[in-house]
PDB file of N, CA and C in Angstrom:
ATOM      1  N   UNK A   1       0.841  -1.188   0.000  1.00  0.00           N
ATOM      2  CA  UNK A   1       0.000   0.000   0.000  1.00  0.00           C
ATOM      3  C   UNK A   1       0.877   1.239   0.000  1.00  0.00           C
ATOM      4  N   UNK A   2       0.860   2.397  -1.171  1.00  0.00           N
ATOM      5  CA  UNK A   2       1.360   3.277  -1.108  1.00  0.00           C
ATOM      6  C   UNK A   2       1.169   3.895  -0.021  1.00  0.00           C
ATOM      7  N   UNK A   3       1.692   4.798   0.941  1.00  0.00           N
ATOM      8  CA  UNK A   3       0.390   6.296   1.671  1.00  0.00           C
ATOM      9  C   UNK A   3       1.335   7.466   1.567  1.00  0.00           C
ATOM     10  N   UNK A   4       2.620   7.188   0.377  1.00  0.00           N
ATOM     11  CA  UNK A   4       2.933   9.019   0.262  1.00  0.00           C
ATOM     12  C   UNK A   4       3.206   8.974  -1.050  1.00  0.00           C
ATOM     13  N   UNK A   5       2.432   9.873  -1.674  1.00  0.00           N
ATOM     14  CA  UNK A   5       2.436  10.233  -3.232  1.00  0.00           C
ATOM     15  C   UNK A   5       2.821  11.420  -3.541  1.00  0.00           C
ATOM     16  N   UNK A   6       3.744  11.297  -4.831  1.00  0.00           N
ATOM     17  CA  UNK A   6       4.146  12.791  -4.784  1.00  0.00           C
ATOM     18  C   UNK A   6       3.752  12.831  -6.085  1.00  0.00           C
ATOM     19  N   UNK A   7       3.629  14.502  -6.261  1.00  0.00           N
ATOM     20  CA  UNK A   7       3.403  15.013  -7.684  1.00  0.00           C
ATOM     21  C   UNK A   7       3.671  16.521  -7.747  1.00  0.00           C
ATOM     22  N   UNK A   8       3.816  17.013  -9.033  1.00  0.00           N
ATOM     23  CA  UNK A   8       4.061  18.243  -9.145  1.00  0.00           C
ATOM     24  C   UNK A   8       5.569  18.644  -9.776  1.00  0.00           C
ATOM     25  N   UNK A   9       6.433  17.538  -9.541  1.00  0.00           N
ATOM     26  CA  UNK A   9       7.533  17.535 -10.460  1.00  0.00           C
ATOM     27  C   UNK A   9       7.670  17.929 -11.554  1.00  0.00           C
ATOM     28  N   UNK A  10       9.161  18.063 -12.595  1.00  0.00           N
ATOM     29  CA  UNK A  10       9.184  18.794 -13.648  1.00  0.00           C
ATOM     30  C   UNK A  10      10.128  19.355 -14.414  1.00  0.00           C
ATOM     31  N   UNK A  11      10.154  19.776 -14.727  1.00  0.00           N
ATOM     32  CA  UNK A  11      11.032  20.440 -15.482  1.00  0.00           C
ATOM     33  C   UNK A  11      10.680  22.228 -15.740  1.00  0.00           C
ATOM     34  N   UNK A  12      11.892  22.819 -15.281  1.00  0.00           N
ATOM     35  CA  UNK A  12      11.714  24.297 -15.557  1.00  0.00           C
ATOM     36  C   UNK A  12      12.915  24.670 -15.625  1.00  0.00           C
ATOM     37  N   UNK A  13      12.678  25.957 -15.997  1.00  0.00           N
ATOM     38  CA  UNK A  13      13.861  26.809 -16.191  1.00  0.00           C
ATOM     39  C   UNK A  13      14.283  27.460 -14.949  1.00  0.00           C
ATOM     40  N   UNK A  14      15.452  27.920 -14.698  1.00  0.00           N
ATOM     41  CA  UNK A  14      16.087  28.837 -14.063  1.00  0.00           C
ATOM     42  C   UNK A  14      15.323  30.222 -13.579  1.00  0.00           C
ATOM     43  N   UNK A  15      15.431  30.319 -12.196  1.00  0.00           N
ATOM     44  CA  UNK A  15      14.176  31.284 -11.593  1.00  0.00           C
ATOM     45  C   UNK A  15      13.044  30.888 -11.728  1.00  0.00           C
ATOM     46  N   UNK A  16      12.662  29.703 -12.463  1.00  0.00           N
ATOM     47  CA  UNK A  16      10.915  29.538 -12.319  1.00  0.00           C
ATOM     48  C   UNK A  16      10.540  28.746 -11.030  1.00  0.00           C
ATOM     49  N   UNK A  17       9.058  28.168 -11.233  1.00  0.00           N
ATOM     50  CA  UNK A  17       8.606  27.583  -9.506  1.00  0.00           C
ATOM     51  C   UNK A  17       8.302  26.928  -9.748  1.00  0.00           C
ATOM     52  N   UNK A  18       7.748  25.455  -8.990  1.00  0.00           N
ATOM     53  CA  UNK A  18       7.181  24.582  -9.156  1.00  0.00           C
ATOM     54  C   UNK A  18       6.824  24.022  -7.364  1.00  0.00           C
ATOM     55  N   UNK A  19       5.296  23.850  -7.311  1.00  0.00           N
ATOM     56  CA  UNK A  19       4.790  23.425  -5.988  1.00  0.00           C
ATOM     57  C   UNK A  19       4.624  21.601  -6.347  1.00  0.00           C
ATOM     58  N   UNK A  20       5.461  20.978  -5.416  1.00  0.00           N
ATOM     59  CA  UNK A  20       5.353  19.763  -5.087  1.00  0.00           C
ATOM     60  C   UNK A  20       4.148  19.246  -3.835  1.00  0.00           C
ATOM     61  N   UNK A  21       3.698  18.641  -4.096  1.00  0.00           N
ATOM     62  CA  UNK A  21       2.184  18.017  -3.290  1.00  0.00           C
ATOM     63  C   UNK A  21       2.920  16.906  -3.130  1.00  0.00           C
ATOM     64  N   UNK A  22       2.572  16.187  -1.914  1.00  0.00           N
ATOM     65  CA  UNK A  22       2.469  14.892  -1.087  1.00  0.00           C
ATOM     66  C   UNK A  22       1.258  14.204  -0.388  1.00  0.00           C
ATOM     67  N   UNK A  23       0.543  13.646  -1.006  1.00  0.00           N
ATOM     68  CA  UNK A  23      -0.962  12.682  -0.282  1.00  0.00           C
ATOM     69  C   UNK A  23      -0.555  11.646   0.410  1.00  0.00           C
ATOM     70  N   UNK A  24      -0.737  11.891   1.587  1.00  0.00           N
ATOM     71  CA  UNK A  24      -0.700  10.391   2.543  1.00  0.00           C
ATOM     72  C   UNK A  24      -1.704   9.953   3.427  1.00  0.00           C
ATOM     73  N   UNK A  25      -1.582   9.259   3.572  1.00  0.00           N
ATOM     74  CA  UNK A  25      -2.432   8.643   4.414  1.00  0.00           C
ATOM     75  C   UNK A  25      -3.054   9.271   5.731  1.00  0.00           C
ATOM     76  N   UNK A  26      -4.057   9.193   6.176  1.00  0.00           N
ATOM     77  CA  UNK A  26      -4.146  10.033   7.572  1.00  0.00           C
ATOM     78  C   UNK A  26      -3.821   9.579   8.426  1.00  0.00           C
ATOM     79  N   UNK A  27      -3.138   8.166   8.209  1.00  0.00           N
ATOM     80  CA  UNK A  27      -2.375   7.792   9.594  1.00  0.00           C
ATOM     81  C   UNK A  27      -1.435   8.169   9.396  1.00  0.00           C
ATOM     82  N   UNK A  28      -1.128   8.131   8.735  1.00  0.00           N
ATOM     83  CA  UNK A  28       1.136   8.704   8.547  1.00  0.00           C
ATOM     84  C   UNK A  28       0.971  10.521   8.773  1.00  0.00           C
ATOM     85  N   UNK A  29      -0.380  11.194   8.281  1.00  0.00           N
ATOM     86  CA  UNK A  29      -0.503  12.567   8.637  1.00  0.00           C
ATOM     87  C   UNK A  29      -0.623  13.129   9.814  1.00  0.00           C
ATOM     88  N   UNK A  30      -1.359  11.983  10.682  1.00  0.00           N
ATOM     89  CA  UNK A  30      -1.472  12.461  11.966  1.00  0.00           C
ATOM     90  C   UNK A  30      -0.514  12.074  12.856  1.00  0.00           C
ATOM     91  N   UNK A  31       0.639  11.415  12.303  1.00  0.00           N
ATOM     92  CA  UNK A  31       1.937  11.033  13.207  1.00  0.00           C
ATOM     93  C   UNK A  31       2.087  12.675  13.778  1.00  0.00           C
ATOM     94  N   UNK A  32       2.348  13.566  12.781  1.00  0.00           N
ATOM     95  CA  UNK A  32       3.134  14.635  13.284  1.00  0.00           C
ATOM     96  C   UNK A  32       3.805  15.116  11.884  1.00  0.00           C
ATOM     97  N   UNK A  33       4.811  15.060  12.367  1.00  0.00           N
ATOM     98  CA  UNK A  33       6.270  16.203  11.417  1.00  0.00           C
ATOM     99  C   UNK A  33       6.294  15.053  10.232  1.00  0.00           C
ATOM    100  N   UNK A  34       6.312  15.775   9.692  1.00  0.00           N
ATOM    101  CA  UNK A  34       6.544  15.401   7.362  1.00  0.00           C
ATOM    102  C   UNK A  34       6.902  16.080   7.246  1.00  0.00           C
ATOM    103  N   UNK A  35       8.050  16.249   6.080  1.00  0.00           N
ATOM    104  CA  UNK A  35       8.616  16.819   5.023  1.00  0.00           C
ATOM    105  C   UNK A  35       8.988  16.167   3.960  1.00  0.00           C
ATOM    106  N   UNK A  36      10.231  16.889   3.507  1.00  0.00           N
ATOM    107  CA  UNK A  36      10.430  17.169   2.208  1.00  0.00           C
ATOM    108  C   UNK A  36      12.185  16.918   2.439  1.00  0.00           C
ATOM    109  N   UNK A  37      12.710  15.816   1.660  1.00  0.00           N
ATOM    110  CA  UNK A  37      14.246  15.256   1.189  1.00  0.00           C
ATOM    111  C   UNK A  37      14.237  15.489  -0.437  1.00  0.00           C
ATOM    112  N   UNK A  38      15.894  15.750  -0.653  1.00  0.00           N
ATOM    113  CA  UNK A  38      15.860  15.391  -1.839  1.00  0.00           C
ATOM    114  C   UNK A  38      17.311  14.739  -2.363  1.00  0.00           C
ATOM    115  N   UNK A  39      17.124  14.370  -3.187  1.00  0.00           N
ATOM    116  CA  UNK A  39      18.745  13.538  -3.397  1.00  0.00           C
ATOM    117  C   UNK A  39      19.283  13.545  -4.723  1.00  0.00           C
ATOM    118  N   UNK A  40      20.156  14.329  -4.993  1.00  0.00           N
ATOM    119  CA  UNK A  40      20.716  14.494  -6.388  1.00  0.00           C
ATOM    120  C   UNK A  40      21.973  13.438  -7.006  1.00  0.00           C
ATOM    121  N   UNK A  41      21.939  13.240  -8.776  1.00  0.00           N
ATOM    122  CA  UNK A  41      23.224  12.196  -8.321  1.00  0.00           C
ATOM    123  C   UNK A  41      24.082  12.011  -7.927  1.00  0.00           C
ATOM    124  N   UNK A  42      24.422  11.177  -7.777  1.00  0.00           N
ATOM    125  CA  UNK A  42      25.721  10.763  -6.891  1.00  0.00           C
ATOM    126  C   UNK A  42      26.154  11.590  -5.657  1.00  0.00           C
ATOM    127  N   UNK A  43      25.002  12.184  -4.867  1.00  0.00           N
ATOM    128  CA  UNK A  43      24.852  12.423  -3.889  1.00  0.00           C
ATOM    129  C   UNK A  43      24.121  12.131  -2.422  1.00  0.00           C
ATOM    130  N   UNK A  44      24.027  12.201  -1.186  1.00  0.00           N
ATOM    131  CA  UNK A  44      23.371  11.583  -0.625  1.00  0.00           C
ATOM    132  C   UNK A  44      22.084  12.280  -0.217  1.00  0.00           C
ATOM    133  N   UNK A  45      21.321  11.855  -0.024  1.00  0.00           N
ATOM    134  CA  UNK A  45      19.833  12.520  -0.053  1.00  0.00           C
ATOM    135  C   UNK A  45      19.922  13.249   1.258  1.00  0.00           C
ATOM    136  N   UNK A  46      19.154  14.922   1.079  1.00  0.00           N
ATOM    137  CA  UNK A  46      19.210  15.793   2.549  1.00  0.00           C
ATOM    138  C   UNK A  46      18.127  16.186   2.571  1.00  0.00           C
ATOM    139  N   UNK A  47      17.776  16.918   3.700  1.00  0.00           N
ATOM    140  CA  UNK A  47      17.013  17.140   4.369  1.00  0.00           C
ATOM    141  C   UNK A  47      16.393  18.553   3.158  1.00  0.00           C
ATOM    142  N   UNK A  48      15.120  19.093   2.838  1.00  0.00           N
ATOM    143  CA  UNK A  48      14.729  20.456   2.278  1.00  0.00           C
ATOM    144  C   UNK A  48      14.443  20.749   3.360  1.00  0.00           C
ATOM    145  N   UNK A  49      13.012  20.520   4.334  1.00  0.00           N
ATOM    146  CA  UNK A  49      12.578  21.107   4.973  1.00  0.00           C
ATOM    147  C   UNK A  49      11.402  20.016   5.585  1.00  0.00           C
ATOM    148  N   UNK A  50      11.100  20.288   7.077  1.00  0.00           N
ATOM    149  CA  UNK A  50       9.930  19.745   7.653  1.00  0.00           C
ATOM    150  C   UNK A  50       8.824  20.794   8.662  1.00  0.00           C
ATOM    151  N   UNK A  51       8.063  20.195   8.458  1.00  0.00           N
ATOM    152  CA  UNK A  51       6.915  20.977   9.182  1.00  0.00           C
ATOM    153  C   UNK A  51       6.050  19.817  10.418  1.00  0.00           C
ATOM    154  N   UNK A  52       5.909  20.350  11.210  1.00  0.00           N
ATOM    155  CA  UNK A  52       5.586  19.634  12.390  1.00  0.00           C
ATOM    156  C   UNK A  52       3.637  20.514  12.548  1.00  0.00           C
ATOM    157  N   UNK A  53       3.107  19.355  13.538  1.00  0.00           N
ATOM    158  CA  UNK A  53       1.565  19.117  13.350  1.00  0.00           C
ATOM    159  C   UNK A  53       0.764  20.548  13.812  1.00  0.00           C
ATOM    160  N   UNK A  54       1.967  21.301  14.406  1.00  0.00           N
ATOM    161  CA  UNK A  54       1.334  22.894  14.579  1.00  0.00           C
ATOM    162  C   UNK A  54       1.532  23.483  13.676  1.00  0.00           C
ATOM    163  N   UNK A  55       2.288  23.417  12.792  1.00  0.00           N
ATOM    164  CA  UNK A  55       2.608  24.290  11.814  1.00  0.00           C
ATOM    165  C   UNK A  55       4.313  24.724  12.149  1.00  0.00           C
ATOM    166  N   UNK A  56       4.777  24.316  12.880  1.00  0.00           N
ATOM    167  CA  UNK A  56       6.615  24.374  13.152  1.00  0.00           C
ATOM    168  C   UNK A  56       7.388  24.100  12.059  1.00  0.00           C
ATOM    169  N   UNK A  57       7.946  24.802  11.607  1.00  0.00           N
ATOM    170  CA  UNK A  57       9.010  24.290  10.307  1.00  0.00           C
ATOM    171  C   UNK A  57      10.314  24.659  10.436  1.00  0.00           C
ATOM    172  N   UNK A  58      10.873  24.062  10.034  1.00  0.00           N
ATOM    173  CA  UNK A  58      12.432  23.465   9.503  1.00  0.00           C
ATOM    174  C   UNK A  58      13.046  23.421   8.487  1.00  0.00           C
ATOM    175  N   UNK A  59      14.036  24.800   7.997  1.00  0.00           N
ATOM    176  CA  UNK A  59      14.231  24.183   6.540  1.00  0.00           C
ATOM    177  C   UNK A  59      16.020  24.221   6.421  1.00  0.00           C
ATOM    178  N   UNK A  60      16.337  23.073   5.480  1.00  0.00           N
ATOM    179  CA  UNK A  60      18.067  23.656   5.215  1.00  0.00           C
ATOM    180  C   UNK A  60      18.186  24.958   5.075  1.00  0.00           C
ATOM    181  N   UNK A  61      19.047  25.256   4.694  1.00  0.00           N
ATOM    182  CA  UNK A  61      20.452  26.875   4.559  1.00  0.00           C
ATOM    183  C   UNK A  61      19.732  27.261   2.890  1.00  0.00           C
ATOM    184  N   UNK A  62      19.928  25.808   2.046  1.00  0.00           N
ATOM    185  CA  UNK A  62      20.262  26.533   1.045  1.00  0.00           C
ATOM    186  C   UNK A  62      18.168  26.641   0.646  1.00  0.00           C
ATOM    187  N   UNK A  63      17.177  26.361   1.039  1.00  0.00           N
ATOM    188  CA  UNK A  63      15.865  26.184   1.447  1.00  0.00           C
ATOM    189  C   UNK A  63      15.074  27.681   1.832  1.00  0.00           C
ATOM    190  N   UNK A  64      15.982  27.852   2.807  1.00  0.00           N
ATOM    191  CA  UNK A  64      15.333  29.456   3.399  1.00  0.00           C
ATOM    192  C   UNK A  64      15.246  30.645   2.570  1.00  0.00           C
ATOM    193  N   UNK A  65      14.196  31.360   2.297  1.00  0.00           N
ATOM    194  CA  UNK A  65      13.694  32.658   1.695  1.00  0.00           C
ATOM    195  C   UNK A  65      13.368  32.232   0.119  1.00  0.00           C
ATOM    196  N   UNK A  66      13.749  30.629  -0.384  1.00  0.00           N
ATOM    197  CA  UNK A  66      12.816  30.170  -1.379  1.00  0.00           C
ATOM    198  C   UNK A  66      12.123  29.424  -1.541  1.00  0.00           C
ATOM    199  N   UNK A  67      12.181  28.435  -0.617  1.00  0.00           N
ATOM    200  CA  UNK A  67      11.220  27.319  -0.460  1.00  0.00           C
ATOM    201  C   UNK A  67      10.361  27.405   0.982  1.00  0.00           C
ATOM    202  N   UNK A  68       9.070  26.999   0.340  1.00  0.00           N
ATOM    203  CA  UNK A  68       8.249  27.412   1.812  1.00  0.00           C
ATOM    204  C   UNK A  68       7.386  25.639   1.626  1.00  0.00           C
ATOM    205  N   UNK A  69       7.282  25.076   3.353  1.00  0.00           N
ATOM    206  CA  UNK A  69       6.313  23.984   3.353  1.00  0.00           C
ATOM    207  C   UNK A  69       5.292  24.356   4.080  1.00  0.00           C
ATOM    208  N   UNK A  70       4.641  23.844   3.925  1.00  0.00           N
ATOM    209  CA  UNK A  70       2.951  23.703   3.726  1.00  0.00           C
ATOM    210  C   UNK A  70       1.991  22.637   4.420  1.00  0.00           C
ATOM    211  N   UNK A  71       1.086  22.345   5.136  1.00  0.00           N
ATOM    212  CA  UNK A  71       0.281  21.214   5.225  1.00  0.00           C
ATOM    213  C   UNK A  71      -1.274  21.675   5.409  1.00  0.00           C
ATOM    214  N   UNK A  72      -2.282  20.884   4.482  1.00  0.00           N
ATOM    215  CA  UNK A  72      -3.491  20.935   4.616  1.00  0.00           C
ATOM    216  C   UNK A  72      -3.660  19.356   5.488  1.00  0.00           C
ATOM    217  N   UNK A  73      -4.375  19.908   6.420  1.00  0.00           N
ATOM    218  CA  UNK A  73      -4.876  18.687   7.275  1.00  0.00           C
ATOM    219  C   UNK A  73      -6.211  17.875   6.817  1.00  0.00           C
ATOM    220  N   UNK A  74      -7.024  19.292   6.064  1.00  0.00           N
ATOM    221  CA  UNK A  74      -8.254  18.436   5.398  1.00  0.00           C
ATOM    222  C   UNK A  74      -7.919  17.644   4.452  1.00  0.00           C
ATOM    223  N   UNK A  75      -7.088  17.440   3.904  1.00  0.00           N
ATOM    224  CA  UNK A  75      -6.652  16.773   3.267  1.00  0.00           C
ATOM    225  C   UNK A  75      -5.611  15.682   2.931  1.00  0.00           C
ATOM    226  N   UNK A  76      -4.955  15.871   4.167  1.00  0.00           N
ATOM    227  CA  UNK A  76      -3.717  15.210   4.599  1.00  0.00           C
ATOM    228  C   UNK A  76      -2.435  15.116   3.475  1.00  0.00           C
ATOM    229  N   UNK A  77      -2.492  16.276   2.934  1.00  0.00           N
ATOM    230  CA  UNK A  77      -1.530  16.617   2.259  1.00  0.00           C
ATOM    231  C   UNK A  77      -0.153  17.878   2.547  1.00  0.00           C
ATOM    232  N   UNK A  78       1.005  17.650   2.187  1.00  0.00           N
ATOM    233  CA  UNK A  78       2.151  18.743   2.592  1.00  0.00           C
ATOM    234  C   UNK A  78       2.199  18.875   1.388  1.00  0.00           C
ATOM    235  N   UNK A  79       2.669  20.261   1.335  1.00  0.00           N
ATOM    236  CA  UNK A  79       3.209  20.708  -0.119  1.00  0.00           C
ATOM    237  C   UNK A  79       4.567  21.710  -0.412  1.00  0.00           C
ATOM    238  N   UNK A  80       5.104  21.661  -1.466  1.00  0.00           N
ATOM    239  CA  UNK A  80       6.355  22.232  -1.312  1.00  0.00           C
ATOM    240  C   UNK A  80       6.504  23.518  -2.038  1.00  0.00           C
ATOM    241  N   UNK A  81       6.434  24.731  -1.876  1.00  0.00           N
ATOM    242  CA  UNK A  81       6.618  25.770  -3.112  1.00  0.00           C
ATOM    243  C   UNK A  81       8.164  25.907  -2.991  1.00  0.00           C
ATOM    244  N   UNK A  82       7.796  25.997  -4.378  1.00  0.00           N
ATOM    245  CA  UNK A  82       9.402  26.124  -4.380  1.00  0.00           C
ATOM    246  C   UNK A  82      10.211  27.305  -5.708  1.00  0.00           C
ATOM    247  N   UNK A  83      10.525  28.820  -5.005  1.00  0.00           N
ATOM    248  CA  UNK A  83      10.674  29.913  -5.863  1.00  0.00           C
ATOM    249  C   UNK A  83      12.286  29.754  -6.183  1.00  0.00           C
ATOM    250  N   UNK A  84      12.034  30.857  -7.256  1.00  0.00           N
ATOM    251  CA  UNK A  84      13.852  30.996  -7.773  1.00  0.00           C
ATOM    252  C   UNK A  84      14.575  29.725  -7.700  1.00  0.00           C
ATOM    253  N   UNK A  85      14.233  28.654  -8.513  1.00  0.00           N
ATOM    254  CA  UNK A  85      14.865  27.691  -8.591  1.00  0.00           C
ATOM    255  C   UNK A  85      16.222  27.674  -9.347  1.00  0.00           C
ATOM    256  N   UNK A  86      17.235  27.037  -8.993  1.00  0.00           N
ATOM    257  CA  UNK A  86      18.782  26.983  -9.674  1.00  0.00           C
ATOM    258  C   UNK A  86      18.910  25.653 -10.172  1.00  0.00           C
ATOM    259  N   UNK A  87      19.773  25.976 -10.794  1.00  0.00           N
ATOM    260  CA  UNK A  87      20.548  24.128 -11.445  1.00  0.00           C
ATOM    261  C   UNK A  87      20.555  23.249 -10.128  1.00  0.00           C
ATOM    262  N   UNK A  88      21.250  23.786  -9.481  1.00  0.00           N
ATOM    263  CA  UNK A  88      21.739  22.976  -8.297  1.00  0.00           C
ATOM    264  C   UNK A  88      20.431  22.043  -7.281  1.00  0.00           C
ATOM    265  N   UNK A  89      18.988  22.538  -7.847  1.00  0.00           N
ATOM    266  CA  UNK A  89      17.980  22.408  -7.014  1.00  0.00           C
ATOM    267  C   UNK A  89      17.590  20.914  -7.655  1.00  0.00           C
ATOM    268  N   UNK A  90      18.518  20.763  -8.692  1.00  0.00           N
ATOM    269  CA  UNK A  90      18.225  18.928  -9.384  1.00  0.00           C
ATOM    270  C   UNK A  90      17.974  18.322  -8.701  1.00  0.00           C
ATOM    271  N   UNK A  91      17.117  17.573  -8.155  1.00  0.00           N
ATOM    272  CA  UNK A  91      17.322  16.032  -7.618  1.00  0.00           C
ATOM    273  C   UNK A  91      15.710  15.373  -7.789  1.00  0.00           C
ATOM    274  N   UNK A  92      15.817  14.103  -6.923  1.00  0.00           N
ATOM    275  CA  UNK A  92      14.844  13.559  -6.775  1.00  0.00           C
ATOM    276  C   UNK A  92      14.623  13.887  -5.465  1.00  0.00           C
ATOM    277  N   UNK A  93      13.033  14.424  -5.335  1.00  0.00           N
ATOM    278  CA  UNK A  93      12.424  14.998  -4.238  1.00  0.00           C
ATOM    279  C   UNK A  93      11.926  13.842  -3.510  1.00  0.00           C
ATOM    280  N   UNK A  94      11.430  13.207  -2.379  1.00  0.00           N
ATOM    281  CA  UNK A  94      11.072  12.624  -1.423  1.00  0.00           C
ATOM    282  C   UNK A  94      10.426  13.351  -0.261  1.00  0.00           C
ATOM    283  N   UNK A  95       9.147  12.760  -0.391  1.00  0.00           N
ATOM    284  CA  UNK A  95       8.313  13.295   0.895  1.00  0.00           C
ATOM    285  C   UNK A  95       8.406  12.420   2.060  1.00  0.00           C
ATOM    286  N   UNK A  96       8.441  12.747   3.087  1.00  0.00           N
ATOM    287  CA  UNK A  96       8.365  11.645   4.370  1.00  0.00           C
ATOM    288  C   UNK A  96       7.778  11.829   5.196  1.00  0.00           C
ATOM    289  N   UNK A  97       7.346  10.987   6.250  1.00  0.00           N
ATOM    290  CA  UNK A  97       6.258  11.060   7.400  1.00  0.00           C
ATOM    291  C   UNK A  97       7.421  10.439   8.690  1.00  0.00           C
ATOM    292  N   UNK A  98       6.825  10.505   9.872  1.00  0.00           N
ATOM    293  CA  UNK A  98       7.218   9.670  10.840  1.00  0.00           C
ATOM    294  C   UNK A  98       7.095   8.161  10.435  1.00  0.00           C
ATOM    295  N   UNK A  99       7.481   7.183  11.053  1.00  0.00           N
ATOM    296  CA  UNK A  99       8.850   7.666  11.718  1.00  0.00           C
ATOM    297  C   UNK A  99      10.091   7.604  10.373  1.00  0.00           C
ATOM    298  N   UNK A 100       9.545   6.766   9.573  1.00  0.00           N
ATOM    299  CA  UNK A 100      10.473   6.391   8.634  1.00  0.00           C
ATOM    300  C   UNK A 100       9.902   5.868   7.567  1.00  0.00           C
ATOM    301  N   UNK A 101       9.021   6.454   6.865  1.00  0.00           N
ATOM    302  CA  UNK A 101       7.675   6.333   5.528  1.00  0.00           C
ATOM    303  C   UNK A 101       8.371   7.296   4.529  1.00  0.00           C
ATOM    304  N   UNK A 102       8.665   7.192   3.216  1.00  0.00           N
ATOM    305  CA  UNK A 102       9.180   7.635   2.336  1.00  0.00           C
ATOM    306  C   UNK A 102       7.821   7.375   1.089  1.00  0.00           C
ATOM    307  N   UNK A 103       7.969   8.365   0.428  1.00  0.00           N
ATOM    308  CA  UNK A 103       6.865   8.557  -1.068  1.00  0.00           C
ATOM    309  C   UNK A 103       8.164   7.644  -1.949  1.00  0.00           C
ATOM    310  N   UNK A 104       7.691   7.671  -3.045  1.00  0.00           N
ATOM    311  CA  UNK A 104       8.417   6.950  -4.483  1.00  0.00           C
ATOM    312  C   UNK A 104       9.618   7.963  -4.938  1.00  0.00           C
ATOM    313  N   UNK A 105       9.247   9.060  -4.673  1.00  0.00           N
ATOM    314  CA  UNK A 105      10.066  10.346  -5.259  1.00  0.00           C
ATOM    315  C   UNK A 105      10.160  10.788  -6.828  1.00  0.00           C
ATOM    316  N   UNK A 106      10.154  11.399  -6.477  1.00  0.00           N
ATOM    317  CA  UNK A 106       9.843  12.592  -7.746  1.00  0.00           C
ATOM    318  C   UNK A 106      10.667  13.880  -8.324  1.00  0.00           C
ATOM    319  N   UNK A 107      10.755  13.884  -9.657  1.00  0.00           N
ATOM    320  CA  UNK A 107      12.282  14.706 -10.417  1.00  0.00           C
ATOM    321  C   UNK A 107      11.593  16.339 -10.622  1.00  0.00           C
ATOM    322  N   UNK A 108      12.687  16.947 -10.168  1.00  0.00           N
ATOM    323  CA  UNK A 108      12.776  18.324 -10.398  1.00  0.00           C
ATOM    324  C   UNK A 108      13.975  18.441 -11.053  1.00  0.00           C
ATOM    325  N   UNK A 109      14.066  19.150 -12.058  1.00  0.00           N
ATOM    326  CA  UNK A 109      15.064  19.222 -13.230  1.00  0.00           C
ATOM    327  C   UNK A 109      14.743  20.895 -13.442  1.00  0.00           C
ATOM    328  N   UNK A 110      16.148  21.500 -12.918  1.00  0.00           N
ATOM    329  CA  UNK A 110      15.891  22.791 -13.385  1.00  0.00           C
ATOM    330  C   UNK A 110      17.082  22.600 -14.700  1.00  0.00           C
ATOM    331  N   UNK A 111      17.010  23.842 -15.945  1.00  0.00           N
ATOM    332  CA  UNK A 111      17.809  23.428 -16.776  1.00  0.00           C
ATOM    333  C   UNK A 111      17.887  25.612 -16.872  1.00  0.00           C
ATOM    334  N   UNK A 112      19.467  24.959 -17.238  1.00  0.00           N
ATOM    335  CA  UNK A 112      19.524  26.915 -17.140  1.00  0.00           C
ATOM    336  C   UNK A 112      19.755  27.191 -18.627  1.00  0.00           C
TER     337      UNK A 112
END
């Protein structure tokens, strides 16, 4: 049984946006804290950012003042906006739940 789906991936250009969505389950939603990993090649997958069940968030260095997370509870979905995107923002995105639930992951391809 899947319970984290991602979508919203893509392909864009340099400075453009793209909002990543995550559907899970309402048991994995009501754990608490989900976010957002991503892992580029031949690199090891890090942390973007997490948001906890009040609305508390967490984001990397290189994350802050362009990427913002998100959660609708009616829906049991997190979502990722994600502005001024760079080359460097390549990878495969991964949504996660407590304690240790991972989505399939999903490609963001910026191309400059």
């Amino acid at each position: 049984q899947v319970e984290l789906v991602e979508s919203g991936g893509g392909l864009v250009q340099v400075g453009g946006s793209l909002r990543l969505s995550c559907a899970a389950s309402a048991r994995i939603f009501n754990l608490g804290d989900m976010g957002w990993f991503r892992q580029a090649a031949g690199k090891q997958r890090e942390l973007v950012a997490i948001i906890g069940a009040g609305g508390r968030t967490i984001y990397s260095e290189f994350a802050k003042g362009r990427f913002t997370i998100s959660r609708d509870s009616a829906k049991s979905t997190v979502f990722l906006q994600m502005n001024s995107l760079k080359p460097e923002d390549t990878a495969v995105y991964y949504c996660w739940g407590l304690p240790e639930y991972w989505g399939q992951g999903i490609q963001v391809t910026v191309s400059s």
